[in-house]
C-alpha atoms as a PDB file:
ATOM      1  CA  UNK A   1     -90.186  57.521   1.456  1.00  0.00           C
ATOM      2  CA  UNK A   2     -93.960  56.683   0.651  1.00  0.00           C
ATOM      3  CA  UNK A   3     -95.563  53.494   1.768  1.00  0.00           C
ATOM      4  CA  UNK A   4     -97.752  51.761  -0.108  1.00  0.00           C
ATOM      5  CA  UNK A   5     -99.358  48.700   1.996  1.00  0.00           C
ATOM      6  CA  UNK A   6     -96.907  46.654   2.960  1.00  0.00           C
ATOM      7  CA  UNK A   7     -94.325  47.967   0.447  1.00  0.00           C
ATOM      8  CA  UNK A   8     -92.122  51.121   0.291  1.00  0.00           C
ATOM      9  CA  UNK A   9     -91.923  52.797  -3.046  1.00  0.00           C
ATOM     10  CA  UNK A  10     -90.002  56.059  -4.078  1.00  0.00           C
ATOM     11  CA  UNK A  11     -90.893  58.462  -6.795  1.00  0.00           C
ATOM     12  CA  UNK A  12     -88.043  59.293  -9.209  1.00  0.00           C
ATOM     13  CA  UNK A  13     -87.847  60.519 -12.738  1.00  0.00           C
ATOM     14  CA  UNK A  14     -91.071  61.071 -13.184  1.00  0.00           C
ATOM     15  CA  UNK A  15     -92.471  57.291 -12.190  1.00  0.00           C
ATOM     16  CA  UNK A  16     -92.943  55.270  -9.179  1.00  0.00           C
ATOM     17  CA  UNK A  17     -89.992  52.620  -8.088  1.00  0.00           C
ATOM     18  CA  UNK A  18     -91.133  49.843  -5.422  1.00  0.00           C
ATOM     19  CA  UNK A  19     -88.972  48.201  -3.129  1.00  0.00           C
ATOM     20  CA  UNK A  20     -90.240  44.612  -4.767  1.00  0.00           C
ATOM     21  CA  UNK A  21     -88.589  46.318  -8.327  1.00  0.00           C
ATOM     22  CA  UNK A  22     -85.347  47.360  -6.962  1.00  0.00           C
ATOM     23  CA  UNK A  23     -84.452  43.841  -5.111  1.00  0.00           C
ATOM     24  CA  UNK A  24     -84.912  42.191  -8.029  1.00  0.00           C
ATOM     25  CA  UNK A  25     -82.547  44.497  -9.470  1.00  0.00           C
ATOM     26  CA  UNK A  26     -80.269  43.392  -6.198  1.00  0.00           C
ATOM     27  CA  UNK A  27     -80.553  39.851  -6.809  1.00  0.00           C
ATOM     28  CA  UNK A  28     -80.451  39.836 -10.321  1.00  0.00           C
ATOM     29  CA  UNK A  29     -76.951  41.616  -9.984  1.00  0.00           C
ATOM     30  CA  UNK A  30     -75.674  39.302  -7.512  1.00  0.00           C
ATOM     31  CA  UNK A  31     -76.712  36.317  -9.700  1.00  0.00           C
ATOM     32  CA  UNK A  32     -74.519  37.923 -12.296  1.00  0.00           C
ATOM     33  CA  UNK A  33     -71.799  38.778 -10.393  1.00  0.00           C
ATOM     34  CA  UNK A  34     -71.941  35.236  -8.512  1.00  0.00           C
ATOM     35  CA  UNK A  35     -71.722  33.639 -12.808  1.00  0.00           C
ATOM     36  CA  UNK A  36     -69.096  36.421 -13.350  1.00  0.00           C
ATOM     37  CA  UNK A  37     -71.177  38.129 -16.113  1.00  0.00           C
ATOM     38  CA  UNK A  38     -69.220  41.239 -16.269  1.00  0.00           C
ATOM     39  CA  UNK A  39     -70.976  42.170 -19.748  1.00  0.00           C
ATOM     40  CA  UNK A  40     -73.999  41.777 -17.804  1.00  0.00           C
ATOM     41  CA  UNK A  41     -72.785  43.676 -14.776  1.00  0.00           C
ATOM     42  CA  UNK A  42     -71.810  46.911 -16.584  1.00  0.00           C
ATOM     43  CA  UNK A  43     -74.547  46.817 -18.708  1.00  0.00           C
ATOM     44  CA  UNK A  44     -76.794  47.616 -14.869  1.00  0.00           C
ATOM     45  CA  UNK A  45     -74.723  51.067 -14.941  1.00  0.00           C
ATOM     46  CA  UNK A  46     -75.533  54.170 -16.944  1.00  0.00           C
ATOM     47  CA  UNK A  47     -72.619  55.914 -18.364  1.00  0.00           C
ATOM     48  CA  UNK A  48     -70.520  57.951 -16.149  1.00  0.00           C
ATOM     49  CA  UNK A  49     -71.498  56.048 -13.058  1.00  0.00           C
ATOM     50  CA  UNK A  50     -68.682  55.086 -10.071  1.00  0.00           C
ATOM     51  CA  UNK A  51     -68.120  52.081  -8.416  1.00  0.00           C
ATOM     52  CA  UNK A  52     -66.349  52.936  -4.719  1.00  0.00           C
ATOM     53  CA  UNK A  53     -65.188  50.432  -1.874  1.00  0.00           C
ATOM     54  CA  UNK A  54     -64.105  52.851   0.991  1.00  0.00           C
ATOM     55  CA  UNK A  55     -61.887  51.372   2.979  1.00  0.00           C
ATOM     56  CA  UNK A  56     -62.521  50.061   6.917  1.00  0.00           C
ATOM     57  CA  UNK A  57     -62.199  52.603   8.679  1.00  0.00           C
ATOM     58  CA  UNK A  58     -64.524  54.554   6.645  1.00  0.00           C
ATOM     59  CA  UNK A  59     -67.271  57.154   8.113  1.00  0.00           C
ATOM     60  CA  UNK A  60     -70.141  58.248   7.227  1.00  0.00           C
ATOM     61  CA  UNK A  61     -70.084  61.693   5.717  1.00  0.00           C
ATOM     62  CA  UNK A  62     -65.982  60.898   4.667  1.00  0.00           C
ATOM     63  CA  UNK A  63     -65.290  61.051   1.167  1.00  0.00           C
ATOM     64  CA  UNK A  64     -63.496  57.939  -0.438  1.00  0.00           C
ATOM     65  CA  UNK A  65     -61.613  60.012  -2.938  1.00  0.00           C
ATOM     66  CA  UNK A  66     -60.002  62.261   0.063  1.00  0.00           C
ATOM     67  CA  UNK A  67     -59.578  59.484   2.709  1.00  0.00           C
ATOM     68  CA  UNK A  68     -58.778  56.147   0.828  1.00  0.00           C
ATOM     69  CA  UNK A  69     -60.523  53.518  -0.444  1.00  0.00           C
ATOM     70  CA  UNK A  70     -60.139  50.236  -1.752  1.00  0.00           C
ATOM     71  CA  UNK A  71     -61.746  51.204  -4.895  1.00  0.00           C
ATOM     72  CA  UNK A  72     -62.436  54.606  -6.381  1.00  0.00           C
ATOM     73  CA  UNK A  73     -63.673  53.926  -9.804  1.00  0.00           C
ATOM     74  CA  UNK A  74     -65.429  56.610 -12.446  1.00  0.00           C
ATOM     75  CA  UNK A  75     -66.312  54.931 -15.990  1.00  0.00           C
ATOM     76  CA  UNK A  76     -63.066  55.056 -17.146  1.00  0.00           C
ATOM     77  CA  UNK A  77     -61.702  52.795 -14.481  1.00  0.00           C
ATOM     78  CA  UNK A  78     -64.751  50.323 -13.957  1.00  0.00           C
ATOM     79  CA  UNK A  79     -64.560  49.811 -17.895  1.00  0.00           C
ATOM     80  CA  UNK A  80     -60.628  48.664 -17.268  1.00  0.00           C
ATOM     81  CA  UNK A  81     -61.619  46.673 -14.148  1.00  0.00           C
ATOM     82  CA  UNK A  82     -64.593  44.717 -16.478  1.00  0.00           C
ATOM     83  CA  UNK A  83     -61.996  44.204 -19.428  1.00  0.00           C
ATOM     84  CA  UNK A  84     -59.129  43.312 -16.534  1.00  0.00           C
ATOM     85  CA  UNK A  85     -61.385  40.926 -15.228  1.00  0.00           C
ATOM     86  CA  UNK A  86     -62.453  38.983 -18.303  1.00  0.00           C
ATOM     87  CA  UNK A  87     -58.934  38.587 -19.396  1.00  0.00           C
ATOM     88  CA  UNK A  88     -56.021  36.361 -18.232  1.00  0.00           C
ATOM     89  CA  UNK A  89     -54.235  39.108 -17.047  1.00  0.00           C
ATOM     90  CA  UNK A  90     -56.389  38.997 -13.891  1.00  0.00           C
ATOM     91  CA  UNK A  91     -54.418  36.407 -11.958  1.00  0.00           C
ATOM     92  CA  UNK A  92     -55.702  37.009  -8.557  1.00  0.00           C
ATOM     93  CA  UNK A  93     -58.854  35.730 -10.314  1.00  0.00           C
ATOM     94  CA  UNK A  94     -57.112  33.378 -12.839  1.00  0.00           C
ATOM     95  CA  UNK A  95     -59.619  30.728 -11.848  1.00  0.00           C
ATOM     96  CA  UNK A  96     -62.179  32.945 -11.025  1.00  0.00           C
ATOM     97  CA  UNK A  97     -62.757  32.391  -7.245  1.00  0.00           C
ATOM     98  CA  UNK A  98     -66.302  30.965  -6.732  1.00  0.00           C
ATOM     99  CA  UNK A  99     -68.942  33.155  -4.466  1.00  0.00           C
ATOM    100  CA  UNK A 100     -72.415  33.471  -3.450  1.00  0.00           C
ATOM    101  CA  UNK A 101     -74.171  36.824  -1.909  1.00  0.00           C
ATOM    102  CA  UNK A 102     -76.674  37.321  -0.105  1.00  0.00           C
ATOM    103  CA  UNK A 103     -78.246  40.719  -0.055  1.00  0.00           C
ATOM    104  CA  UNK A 104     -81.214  41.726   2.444  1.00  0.00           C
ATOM    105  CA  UNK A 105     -82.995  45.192   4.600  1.00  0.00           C
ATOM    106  CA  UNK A 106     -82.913  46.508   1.221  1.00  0.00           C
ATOM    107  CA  UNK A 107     -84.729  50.326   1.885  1.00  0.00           C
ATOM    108  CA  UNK A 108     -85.122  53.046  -0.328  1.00  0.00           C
ATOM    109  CA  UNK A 109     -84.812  57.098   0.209  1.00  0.00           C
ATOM    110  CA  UNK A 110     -85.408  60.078  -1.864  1.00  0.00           C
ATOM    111  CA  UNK A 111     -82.143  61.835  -2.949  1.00  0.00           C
ATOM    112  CA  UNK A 112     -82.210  64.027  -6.548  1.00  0.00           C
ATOM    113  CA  UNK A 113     -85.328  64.457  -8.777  1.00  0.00           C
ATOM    114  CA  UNK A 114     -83.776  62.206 -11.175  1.00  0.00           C
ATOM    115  CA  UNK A 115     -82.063  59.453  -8.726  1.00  0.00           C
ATOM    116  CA  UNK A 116     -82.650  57.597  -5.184  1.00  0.00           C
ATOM    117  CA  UNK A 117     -81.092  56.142  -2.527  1.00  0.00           C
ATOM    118  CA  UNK A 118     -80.274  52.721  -1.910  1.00  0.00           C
ATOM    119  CA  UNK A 119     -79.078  50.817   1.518  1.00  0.00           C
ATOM    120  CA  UNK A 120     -79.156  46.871   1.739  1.00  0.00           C
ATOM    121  CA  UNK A 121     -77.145  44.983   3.466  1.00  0.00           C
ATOM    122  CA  UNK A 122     -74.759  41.977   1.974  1.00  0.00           C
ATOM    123  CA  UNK A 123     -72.829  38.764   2.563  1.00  0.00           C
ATOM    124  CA  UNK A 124     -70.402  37.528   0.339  1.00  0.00           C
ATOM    125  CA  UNK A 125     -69.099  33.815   0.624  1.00  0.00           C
ATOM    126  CA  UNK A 126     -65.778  33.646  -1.393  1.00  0.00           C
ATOM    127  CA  UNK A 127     -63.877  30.173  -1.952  1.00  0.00           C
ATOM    128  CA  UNK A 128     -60.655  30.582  -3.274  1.00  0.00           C
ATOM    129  CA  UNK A 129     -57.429  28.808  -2.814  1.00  0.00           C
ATOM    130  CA  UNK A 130     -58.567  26.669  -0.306  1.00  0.00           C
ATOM    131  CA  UNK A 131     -59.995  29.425   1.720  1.00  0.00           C
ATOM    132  CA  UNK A 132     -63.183  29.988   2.720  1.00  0.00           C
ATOM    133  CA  UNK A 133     -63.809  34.043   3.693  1.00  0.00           C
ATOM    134  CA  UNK A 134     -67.108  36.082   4.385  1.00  0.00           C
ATOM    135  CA  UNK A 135     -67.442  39.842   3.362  1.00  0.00           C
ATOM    136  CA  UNK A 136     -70.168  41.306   5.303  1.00  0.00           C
ATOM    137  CA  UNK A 137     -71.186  44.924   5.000  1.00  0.00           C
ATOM    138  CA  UNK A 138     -73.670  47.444   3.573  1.00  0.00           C
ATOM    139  CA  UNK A 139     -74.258  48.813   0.246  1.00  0.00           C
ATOM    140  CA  UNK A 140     -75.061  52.931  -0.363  1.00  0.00           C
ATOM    141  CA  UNK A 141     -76.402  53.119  -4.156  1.00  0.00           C
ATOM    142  CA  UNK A 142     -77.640  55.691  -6.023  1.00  0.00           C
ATOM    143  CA  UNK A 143     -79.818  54.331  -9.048  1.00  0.00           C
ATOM    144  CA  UNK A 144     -81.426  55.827 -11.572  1.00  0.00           C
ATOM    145  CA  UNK A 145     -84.606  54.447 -13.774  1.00  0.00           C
ATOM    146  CA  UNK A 146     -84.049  53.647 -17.106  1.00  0.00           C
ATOM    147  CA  UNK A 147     -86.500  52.843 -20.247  1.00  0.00           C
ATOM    148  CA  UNK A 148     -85.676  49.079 -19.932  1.00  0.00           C
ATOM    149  CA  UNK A 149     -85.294  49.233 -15.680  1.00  0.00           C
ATOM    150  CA  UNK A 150     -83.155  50.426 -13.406  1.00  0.00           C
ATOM    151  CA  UNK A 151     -79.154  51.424 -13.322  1.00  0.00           C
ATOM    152  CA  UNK A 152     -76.412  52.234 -10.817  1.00  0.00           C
ATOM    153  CA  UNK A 153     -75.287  56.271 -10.939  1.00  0.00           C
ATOM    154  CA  UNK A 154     -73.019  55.166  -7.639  1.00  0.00           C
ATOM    155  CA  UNK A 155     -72.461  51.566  -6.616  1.00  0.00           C
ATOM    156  CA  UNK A 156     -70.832  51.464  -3.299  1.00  0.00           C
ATOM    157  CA  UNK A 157     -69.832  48.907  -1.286  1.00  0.00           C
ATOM    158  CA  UNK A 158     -69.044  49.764   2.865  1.00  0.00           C
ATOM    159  CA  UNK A 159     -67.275  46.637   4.418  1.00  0.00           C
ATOM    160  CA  UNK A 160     -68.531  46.084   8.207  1.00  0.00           C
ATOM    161  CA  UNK A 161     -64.992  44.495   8.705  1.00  0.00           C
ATOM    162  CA  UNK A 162     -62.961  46.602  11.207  1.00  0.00           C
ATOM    163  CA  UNK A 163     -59.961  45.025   8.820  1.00  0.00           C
ATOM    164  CA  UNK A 164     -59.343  42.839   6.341  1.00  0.00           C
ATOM    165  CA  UNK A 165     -57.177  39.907   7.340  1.00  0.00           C
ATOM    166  CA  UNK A 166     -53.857  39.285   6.433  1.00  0.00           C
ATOM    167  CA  UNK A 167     -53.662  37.928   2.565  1.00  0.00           C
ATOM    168  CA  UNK A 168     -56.927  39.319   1.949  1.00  0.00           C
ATOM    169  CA  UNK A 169     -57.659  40.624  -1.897  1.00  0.00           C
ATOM    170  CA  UNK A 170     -60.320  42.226  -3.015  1.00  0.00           C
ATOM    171  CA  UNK A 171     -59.871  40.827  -6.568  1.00  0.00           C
ATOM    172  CA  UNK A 172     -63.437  40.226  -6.956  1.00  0.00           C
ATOM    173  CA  UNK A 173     -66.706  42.391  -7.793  1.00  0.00           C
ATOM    174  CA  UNK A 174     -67.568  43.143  -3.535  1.00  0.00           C
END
């Protein structure tokens, strides 16, 4: 990681990515999530890209595919999810339940020549069904730049719960 004043920056593809650039990215993706955009949501991954919610008792250096996971998307499946979602048939979310994130320590790491690390941490407020729940964790991206900004290669969500509670569906974009 290179600093640069006051601001961390990473070089990728070719071109320099700030810290400033990629929490907009952040926030505009949790504005879109929080108005249920999900045209606008998959449009911030590049094709071929995974979407992965490991579950809680999750460890660093475990793969989600070999120990479990809440989610374990590739395209194929986050496609279905986003067409899922924006249908009826989605009646864990049929009315959408209303939330509001909060995303923060957002740092940046070298990983590939052509990607970078990503590690913020997150709140999610979720009202639904008269219940009031918080989802606090971490995410671990990968992102790529693209001509028109940036995009998710991996967009993973680690829950800092040590369980979920009882009830508890994870119907929603995390």
């Amino acid at each position: 990681m290179t600093t640069i004043g006051n601001r961390a920056s990473v070089q990728c593809a070719g071109r320099t990515v700030t810290r400033p650039e990629v929490e907009d990215f952040l926030y505009t993706e949790a504005d879109i999530l929080d108005h249920w955009d999900y045209d606008g949501w998959l449009a911030l991954f590049e094709p071929g890209a995974r979407y992965e919610i490991p579950t809680t008792d999750h460890r660093p250096g475990w793969s989600p595919h070999e120990t479990g996971s809440f989610v374990d998307d590739d395209w194929d499946l986050l496609n279905a999810r986003v067409k899922r979602l924006k249908s009826r048939k989605a009646h864990a979310e049929n009315p959408h339940s209303r939330t509001h994130r909060l995303v923060s320590n957002v740092r940046l790491s070298a990983h590939t020549e052509d990607s970078f690390r990503v590690a913020a941490s997150f709140v999610v407020h979720r009202a639904r069904d008269g219940r009031f729940d918080a989802y606090v964790g971490w995410y671990d991206h990968l992102l790529v730049p693209a001509e028109d900004g940036l995009r998710f290669r991996l967009r993973r969500s680690v829950l800092g719960h040590e369980s979920l509670a009882a009830g508890a569906r994870l119907s929603f974009i995390l």
